[in-house]
N, C-alpha and C. Protein backbone atom coordinates (compact mmCIF):
# COMPACT_ATOMS: atom_id res chain seq x y z
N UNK A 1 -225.18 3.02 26.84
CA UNK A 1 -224.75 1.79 26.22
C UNK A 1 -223.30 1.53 26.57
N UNK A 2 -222.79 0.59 26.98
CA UNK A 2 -221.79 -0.11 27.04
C UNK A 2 -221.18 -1.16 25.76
N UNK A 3 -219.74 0.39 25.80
CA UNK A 3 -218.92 -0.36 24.90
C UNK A 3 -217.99 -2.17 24.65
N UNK A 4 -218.32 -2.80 24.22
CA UNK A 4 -217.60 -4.04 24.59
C UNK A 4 -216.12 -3.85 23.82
N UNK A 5 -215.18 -5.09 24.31
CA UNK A 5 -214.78 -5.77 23.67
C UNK A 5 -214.77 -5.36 22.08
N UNK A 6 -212.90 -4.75 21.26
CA UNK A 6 -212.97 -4.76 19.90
C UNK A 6 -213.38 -6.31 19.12
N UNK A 7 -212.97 -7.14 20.31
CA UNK A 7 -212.55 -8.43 19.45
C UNK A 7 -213.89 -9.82 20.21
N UNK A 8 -215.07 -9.34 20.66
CA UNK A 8 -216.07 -9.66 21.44
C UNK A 8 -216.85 -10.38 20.11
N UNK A 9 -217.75 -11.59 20.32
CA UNK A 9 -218.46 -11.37 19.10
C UNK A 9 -219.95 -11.15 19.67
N UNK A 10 -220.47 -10.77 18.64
CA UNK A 10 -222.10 -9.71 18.41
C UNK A 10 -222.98 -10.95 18.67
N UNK A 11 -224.13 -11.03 19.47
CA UNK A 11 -225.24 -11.28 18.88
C UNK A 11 -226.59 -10.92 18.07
N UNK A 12 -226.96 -10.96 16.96
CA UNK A 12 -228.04 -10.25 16.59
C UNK A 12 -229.10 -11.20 16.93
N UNK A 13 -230.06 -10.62 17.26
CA UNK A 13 -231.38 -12.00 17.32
C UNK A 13 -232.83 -11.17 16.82
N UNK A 14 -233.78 -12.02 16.51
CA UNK A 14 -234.56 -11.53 15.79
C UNK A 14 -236.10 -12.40 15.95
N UNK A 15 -236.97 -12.16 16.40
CA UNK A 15 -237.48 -13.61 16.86
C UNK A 15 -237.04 -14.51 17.16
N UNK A 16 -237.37 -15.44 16.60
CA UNK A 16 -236.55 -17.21 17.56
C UNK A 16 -235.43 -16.99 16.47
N UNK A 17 -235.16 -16.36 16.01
CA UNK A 17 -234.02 -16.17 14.75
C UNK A 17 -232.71 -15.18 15.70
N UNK A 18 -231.51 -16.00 15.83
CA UNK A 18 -230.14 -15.53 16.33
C UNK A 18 -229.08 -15.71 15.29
N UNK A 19 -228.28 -14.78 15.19
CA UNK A 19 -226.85 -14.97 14.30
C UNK A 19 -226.00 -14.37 15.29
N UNK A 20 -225.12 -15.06 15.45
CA UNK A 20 -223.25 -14.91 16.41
C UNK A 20 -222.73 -14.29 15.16
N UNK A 21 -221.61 -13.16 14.92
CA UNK A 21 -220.93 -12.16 14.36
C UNK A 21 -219.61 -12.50 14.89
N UNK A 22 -218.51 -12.59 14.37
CA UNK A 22 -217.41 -12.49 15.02
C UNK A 22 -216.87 -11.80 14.07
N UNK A 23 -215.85 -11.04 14.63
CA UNK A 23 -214.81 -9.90 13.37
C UNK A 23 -213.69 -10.88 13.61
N UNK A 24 -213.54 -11.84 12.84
CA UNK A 24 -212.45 -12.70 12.35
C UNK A 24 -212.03 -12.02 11.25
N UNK A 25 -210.18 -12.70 11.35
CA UNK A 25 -209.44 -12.09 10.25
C UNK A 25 -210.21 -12.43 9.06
N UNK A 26 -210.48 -13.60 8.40
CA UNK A 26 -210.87 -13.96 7.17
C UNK A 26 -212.30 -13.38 6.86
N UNK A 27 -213.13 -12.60 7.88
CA UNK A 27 -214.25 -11.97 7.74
C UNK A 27 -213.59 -10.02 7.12
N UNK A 28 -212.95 -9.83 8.38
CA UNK A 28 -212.31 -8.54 7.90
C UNK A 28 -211.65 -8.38 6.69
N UNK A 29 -210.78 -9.87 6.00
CA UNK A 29 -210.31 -9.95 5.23
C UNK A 29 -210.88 -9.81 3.60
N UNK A 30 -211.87 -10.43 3.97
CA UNK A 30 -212.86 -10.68 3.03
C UNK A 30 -214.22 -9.01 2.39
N UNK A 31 -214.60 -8.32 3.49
CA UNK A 31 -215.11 -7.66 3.32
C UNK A 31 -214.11 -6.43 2.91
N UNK A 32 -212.71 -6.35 3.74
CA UNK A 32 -211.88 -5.45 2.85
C UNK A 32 -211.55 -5.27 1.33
N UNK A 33 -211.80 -6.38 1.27
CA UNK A 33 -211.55 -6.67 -0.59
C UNK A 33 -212.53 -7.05 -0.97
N UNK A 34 -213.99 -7.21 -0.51
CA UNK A 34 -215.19 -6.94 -1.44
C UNK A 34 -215.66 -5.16 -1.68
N UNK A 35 -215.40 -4.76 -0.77
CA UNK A 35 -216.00 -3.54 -0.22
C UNK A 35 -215.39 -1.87 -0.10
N UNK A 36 -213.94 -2.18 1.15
CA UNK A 36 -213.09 -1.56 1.09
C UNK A 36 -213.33 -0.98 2.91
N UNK A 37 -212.33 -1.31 3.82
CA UNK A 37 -212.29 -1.07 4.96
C UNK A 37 -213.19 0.18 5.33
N UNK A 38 -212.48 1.70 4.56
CA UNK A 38 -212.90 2.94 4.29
C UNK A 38 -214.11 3.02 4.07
N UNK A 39 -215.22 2.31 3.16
CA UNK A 39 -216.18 2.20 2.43
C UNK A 39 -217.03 1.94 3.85
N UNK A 40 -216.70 0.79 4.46
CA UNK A 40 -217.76 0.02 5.18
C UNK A 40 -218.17 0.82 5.98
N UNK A 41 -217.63 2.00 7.04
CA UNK A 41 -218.04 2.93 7.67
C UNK A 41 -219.31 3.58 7.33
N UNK A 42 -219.07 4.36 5.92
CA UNK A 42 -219.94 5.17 5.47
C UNK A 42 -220.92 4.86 4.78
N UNK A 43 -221.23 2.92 4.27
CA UNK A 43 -222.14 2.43 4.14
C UNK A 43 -223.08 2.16 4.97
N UNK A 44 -222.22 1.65 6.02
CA UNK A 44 -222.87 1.37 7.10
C UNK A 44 -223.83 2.68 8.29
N UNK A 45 -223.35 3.60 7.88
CA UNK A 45 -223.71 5.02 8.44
C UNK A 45 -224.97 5.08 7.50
N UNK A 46 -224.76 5.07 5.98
CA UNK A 46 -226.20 5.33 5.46
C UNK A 46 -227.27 4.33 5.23
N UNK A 47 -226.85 3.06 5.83
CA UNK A 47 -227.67 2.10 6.07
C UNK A 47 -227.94 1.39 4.74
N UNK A 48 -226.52 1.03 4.32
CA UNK A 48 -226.95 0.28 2.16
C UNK A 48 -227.09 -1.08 3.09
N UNK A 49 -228.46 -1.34 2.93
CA UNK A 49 -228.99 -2.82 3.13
C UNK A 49 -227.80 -3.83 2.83
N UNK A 50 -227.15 -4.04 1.60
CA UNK A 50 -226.49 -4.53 0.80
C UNK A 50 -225.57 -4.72 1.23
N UNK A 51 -224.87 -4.27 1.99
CA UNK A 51 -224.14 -4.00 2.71
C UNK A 51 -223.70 -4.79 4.41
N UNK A 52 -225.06 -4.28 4.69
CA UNK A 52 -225.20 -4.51 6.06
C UNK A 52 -225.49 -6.51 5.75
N UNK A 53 -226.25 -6.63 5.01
CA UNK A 53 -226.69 -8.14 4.56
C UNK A 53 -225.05 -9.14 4.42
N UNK A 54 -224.43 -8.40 3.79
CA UNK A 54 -223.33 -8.99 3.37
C UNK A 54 -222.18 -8.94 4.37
N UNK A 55 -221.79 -8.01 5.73
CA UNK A 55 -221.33 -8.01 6.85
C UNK A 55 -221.85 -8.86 7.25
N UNK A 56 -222.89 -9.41 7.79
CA UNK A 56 -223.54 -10.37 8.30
C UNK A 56 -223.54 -11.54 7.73
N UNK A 57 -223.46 -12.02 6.84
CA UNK A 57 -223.88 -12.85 5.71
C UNK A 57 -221.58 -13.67 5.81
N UNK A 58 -220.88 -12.82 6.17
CA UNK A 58 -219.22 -12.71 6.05
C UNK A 58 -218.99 -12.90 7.36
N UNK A 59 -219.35 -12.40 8.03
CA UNK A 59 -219.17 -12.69 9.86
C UNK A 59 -219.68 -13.48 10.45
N UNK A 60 -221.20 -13.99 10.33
CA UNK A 60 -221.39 -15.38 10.19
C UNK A 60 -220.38 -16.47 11.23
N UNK A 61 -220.93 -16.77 12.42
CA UNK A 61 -220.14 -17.81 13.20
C UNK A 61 -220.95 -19.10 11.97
N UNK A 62 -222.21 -18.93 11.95
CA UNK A 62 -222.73 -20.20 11.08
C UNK A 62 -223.34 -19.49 10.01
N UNK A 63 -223.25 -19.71 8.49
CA UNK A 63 -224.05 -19.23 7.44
C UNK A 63 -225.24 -19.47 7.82
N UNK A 64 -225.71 -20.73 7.45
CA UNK A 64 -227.24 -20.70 7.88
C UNK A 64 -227.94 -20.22 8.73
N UNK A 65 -227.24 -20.09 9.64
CA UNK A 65 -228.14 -19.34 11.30
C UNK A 65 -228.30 -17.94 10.31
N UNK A 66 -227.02 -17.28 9.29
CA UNK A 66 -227.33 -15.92 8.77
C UNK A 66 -227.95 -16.01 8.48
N UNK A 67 -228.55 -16.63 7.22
CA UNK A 67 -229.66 -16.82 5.94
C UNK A 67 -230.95 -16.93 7.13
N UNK A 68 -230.97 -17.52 7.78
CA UNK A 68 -232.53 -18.29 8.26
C UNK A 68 -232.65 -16.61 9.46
N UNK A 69 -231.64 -15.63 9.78
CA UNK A 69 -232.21 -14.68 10.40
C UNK A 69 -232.32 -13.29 9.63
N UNK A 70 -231.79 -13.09 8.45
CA UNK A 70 -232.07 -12.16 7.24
C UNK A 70 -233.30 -12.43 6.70
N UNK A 71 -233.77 -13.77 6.64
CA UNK A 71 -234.72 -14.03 5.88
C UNK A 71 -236.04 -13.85 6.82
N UNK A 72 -235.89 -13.86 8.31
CA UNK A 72 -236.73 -13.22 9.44
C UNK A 72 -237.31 -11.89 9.54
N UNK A 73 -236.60 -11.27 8.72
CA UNK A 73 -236.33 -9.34 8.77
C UNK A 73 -237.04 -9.21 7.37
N UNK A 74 -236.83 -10.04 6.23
CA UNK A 74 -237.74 -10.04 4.91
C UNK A 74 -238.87 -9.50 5.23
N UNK A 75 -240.21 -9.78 5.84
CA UNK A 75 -241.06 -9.18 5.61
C UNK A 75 -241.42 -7.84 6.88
N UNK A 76 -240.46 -7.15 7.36
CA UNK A 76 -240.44 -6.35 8.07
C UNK A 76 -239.51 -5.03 7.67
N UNK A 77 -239.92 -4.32 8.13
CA UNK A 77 -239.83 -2.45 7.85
C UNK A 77 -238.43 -2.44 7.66
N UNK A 78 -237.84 -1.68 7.13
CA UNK A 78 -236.53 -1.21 6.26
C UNK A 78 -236.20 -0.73 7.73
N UNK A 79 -237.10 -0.11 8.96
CA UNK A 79 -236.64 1.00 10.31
C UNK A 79 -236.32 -0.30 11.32
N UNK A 80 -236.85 -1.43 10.93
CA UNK A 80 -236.99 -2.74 11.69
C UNK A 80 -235.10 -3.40 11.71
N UNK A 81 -235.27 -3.65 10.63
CA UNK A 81 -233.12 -4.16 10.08
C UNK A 81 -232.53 -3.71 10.69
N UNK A 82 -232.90 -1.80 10.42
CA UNK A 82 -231.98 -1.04 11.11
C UNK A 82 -231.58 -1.05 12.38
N UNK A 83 -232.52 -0.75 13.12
CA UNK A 83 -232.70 -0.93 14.56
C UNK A 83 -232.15 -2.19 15.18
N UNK A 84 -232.05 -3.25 14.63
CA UNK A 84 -231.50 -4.42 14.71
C UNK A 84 -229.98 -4.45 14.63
N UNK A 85 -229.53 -3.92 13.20
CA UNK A 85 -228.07 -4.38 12.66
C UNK A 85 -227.43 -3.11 12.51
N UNK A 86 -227.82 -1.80 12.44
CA UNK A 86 -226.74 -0.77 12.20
C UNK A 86 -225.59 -0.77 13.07
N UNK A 87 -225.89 -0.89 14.74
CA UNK A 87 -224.96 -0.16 15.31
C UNK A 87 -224.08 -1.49 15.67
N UNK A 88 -224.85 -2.83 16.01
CA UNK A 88 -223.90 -3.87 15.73
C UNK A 88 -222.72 -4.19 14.66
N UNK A 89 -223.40 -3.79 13.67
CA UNK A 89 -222.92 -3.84 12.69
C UNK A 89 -221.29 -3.15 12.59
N UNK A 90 -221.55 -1.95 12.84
CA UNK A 90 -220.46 -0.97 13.05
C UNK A 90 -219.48 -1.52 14.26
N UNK A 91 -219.87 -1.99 15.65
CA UNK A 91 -219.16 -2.63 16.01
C UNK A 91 -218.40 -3.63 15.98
N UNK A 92 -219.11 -4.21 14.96
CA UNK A 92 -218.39 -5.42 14.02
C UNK A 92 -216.75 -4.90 13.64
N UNK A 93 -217.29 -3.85 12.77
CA UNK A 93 -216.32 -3.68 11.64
C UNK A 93 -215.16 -2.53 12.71
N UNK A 94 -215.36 -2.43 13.89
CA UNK A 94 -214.59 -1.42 14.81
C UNK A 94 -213.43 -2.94 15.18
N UNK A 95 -214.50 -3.71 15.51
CA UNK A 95 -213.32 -5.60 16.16
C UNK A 95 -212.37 -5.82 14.58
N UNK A 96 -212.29 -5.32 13.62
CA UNK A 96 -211.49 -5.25 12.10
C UNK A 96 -210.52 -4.64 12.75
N UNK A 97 -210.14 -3.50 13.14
CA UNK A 97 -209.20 -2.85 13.71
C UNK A 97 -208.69 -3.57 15.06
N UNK A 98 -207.21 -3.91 15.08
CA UNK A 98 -205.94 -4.52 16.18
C UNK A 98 -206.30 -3.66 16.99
N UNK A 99 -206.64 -3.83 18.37
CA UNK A 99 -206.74 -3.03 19.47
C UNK A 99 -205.68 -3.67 20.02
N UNK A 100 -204.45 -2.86 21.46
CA UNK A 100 -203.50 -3.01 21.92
C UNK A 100 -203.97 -2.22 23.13
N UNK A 101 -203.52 -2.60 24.72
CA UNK A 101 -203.61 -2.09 25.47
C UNK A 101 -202.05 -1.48 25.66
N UNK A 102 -201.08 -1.48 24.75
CA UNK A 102 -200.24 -0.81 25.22
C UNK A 102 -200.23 0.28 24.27
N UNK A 103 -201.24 0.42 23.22
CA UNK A 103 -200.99 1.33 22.07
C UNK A 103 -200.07 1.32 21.18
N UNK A 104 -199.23 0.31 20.78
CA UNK A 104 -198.28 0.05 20.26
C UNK A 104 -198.51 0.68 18.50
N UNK A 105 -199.79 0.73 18.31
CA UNK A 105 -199.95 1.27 17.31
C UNK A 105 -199.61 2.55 16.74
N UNK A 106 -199.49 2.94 17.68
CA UNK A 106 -199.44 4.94 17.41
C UNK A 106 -197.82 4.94 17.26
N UNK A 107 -196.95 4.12 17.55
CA UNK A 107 -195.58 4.39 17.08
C UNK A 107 -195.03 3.44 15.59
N UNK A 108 -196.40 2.74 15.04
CA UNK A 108 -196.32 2.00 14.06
C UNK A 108 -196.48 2.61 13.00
N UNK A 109 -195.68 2.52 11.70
CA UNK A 109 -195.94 2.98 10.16
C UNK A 109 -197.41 2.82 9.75
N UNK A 110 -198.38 3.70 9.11
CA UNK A 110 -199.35 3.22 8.83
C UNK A 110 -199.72 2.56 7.35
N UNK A 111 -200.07 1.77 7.38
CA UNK A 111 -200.27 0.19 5.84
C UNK A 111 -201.63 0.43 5.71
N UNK A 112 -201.57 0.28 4.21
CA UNK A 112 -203.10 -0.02 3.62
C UNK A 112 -203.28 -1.64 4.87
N UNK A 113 -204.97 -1.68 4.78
CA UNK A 113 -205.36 -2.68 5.56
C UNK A 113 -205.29 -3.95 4.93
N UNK A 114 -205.22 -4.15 3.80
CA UNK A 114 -204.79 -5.28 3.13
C UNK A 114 -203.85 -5.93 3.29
N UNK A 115 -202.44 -4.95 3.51
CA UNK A 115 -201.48 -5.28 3.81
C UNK A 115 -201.55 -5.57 5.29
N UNK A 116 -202.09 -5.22 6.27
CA UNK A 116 -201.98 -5.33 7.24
C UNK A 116 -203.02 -6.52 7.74
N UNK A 117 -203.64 -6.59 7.24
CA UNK A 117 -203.85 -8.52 7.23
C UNK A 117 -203.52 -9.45 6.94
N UNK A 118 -202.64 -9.05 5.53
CA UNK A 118 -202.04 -9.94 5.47
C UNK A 118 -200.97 -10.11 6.39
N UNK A 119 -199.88 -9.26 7.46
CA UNK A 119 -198.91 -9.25 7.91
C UNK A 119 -199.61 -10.00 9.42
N UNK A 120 -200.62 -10.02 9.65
CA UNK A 120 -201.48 -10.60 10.62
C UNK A 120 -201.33 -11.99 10.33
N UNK A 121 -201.51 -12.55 9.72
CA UNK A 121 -201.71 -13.84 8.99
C UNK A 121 -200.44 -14.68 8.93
N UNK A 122 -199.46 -13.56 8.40
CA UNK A 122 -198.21 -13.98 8.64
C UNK A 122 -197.43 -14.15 9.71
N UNK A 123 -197.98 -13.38 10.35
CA UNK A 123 -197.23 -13.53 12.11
C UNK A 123 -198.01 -14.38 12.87
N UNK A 124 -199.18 -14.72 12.44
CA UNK A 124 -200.38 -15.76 13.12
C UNK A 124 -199.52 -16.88 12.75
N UNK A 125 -199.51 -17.68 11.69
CA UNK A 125 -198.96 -18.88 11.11
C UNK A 125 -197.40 -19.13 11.33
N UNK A 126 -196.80 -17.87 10.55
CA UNK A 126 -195.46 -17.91 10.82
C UNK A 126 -194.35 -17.60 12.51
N UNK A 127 -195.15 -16.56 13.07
CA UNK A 127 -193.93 -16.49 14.15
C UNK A 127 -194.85 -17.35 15.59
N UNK A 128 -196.87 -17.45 15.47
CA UNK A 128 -197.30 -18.34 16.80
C UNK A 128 -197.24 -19.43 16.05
N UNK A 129 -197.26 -19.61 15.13
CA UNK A 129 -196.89 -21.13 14.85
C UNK A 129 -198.90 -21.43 14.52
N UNK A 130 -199.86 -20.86 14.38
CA UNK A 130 -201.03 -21.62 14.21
C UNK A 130 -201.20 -22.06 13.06
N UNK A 131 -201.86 -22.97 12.85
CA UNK A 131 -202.64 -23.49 11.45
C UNK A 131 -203.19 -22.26 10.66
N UNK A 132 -203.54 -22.06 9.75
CA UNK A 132 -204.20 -21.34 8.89
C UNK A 132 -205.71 -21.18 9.13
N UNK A 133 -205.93 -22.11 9.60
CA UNK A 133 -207.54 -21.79 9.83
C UNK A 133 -207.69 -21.01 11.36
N UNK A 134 -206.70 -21.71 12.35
CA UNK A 134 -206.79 -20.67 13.51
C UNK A 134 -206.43 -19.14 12.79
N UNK A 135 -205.80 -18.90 12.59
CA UNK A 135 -205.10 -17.55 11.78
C UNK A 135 -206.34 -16.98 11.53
N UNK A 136 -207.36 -17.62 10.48
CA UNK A 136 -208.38 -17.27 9.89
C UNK A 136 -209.47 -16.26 11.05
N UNK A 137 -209.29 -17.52 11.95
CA UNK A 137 -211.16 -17.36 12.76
C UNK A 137 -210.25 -16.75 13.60
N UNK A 138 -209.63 -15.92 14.05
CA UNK A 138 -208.87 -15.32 15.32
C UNK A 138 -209.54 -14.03 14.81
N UNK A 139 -209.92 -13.20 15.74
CA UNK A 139 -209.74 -11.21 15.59
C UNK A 139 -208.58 -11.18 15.13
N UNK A 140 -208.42 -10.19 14.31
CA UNK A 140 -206.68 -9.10 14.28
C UNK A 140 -206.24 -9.03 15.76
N UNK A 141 -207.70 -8.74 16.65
CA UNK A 141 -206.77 -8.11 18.36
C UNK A 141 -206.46 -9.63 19.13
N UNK A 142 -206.31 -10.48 18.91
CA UNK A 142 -206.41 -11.88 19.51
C UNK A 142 -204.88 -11.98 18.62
N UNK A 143 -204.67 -11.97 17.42
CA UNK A 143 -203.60 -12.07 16.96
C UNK A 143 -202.59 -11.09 17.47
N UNK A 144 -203.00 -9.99 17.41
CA UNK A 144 -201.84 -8.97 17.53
C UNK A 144 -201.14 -9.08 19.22
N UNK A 145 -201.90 -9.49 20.49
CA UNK A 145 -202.01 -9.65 21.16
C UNK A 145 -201.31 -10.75 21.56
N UNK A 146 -201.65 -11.84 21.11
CA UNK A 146 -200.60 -13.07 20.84
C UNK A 146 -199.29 -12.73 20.78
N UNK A 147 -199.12 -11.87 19.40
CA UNK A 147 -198.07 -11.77 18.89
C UNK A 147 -196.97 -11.00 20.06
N UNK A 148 -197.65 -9.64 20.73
CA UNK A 148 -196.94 -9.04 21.25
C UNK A 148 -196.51 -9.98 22.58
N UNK A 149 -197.57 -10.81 23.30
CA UNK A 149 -197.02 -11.12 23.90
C UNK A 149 -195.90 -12.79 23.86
N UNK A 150 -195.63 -13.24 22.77
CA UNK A 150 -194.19 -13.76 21.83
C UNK A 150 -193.25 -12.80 21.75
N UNK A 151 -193.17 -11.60 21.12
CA UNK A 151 -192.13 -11.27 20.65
C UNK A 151 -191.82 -10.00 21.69
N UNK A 152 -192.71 -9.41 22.69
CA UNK A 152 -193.11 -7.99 23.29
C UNK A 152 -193.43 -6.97 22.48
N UNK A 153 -193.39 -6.28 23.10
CA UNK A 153 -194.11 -4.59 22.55
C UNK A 153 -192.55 -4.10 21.53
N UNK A 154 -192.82 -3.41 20.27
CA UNK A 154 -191.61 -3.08 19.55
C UNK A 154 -190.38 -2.30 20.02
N UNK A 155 -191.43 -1.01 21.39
CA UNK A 155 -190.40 0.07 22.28
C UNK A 155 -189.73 -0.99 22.96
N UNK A 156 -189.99 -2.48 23.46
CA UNK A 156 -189.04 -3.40 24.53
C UNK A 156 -187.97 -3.86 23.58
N UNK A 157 -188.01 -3.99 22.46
CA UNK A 157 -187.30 -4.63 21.62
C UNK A 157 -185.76 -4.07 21.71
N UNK A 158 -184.87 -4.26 21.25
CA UNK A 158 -183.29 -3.67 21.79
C UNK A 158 -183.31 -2.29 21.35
N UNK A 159 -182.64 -1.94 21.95
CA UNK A 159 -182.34 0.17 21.44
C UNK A 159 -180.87 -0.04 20.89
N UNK A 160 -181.07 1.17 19.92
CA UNK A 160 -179.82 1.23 19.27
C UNK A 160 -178.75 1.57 20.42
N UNK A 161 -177.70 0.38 19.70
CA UNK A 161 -176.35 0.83 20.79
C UNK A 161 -174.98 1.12 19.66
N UNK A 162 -174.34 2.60 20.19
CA UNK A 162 -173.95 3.29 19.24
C UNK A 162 -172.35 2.48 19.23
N UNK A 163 -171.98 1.92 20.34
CA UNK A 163 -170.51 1.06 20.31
C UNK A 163 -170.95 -0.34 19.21
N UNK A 164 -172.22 -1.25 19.60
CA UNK A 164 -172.34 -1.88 18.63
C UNK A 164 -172.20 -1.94 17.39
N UNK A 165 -172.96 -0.84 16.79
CA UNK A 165 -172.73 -0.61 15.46
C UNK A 165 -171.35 -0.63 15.47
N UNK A 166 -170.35 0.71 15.78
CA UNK A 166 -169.04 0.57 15.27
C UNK A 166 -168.78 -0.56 15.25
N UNK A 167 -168.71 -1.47 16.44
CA UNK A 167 -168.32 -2.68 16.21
C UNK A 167 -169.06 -3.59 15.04
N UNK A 168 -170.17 -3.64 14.93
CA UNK A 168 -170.47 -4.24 13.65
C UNK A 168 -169.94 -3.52 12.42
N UNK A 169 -169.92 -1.96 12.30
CA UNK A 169 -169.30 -1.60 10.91
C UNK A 169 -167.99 -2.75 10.58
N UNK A 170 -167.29 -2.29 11.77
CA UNK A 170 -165.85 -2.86 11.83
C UNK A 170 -165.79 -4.17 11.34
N UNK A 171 -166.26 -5.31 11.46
CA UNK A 171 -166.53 -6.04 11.25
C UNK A 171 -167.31 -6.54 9.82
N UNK A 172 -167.76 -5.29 9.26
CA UNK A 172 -168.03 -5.62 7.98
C UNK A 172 -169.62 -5.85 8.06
N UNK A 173 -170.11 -5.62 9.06
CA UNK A 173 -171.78 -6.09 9.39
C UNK A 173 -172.84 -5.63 9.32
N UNK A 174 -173.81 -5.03 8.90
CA UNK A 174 -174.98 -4.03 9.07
C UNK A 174 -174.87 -3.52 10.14
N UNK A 175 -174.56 -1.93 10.65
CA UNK A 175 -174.55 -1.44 11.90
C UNK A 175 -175.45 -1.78 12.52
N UNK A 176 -176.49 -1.79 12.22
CA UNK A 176 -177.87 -1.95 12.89
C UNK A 176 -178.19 -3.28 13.71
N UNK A 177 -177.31 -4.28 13.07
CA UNK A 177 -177.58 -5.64 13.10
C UNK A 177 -177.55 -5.75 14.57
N UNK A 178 -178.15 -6.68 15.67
CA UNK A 178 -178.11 -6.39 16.95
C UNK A 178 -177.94 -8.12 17.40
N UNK A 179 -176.60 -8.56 17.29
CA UNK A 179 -175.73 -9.62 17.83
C UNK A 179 -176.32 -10.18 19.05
N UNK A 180 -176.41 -9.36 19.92
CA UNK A 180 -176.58 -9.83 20.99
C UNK A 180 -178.40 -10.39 21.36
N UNK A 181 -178.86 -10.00 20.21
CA UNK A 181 -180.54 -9.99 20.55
C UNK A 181 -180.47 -10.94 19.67
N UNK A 182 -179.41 -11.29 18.84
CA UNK A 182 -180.22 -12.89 18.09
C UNK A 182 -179.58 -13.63 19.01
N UNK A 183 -178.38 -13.67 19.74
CA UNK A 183 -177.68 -14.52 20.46
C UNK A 183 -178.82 -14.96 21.61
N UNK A 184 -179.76 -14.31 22.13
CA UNK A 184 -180.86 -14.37 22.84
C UNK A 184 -181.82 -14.79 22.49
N UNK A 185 -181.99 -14.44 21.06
CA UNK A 185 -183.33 -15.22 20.86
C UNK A 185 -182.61 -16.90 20.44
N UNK A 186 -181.59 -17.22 19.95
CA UNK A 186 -181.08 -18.34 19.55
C UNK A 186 -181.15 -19.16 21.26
N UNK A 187 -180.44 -18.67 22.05
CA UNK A 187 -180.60 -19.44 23.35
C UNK A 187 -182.13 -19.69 23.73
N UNK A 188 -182.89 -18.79 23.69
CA UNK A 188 -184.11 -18.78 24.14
C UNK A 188 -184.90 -19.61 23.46
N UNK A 189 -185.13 -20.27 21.84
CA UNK A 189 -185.30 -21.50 21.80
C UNK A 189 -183.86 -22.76 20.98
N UNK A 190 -183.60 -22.56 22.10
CA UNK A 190 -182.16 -23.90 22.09
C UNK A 190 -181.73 -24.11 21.14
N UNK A 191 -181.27 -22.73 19.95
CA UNK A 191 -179.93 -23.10 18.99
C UNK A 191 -178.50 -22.52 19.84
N UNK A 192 -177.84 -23.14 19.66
CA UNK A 192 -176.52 -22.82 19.95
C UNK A 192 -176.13 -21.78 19.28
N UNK A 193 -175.52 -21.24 19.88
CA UNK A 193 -174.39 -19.55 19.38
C UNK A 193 -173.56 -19.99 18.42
N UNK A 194 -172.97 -19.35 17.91
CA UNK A 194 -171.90 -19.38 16.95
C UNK A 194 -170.91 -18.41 17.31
């Protein structure tokens, strides 16, 4: 089997019955706080119908296409669903997790996932500038991806420079503060320096 795409969306189909899956933020978002990121794994491993119904039912490119292909699987074997939705399923909830081809993650603090959707959301709207509903229907990896490539990867970002600081102590300034990287980002969209 060939792995796809974290941020790919699923087809399940089922007779003339198809549902499109996408791991959108507001899907990931949503099942994190019905469920619990942690949870969904090991539901999904023991196969809680309930579960799997309601991933599907939340990921949903169209509700109805869900309803009208759950309701296809109704009069068929509990081994039938499975075979259908487990391992999709799980790939679903794998596109929940920011994939990075530079790995940027592994030098990142680790956040409950709540928080870390929401900080998705915030950098979706607030630093690409999208609407809220793009924000919504985007993957985390479509966002994060975006994002990095706006702002770059965090290791490109300025390195501490140890004359700066003094010079900012001196000055009365947060050592840390890095002058020259707002002076750059201010030129880079056309505020003037100070």
């Amino acid at each position: 089997m060939t792995l796809r795409p974290a941020y790919d969306e699923i087809v399940l189909d089922h007779g003339s019955h198809a549902v499109i899956l996408r791991p959108s933020l507001r899907a990931a978002s949503t099942l994190e706080r019905n469920i619990g990121f942690d949870r969904l794994f090991q539901r999904i491993g023991e196969f809680h119908t309930g579960t799997v119904r309601e991933i599907i039912l939340t990921a949903a490119t169209d509700r109805k296409d869900a309803t009208r292909f759950l309701r296809s699987l109704e009069s068929k074997s509990l081994l039938t669903f499975q075979r259908i939705a487990q391992i999709p399923a799980a790939q679903l909830v794998v596109g929940f997790m920011p994939q990075s081809e530079g790995n940027s993650a592994s030098h990142s603090k680790a956040v409950p996932w709540r928080e870390a959707y929401r900080n998705l959301f915030r950098a979706a709207t607030g630093i690409l500038g999208w609407s809220p509903e793009e924000a919504w229907n985007a993957t985390p990896t479509e966002i994060n991806e975006a994002f990095i490539g706006r702002v770059g990867e965090p290791d490109q970002q300025a390195q501490h420079d140890p004359a700066q600081a003094a010079r900012n102590e001196s000055a009365g300034l947060d050592p840390e503060f890095d002058r020259a990287g707002l002076q750059a980002l201010k030129a880079k969209y056309g505020r003037k320096s100070r």
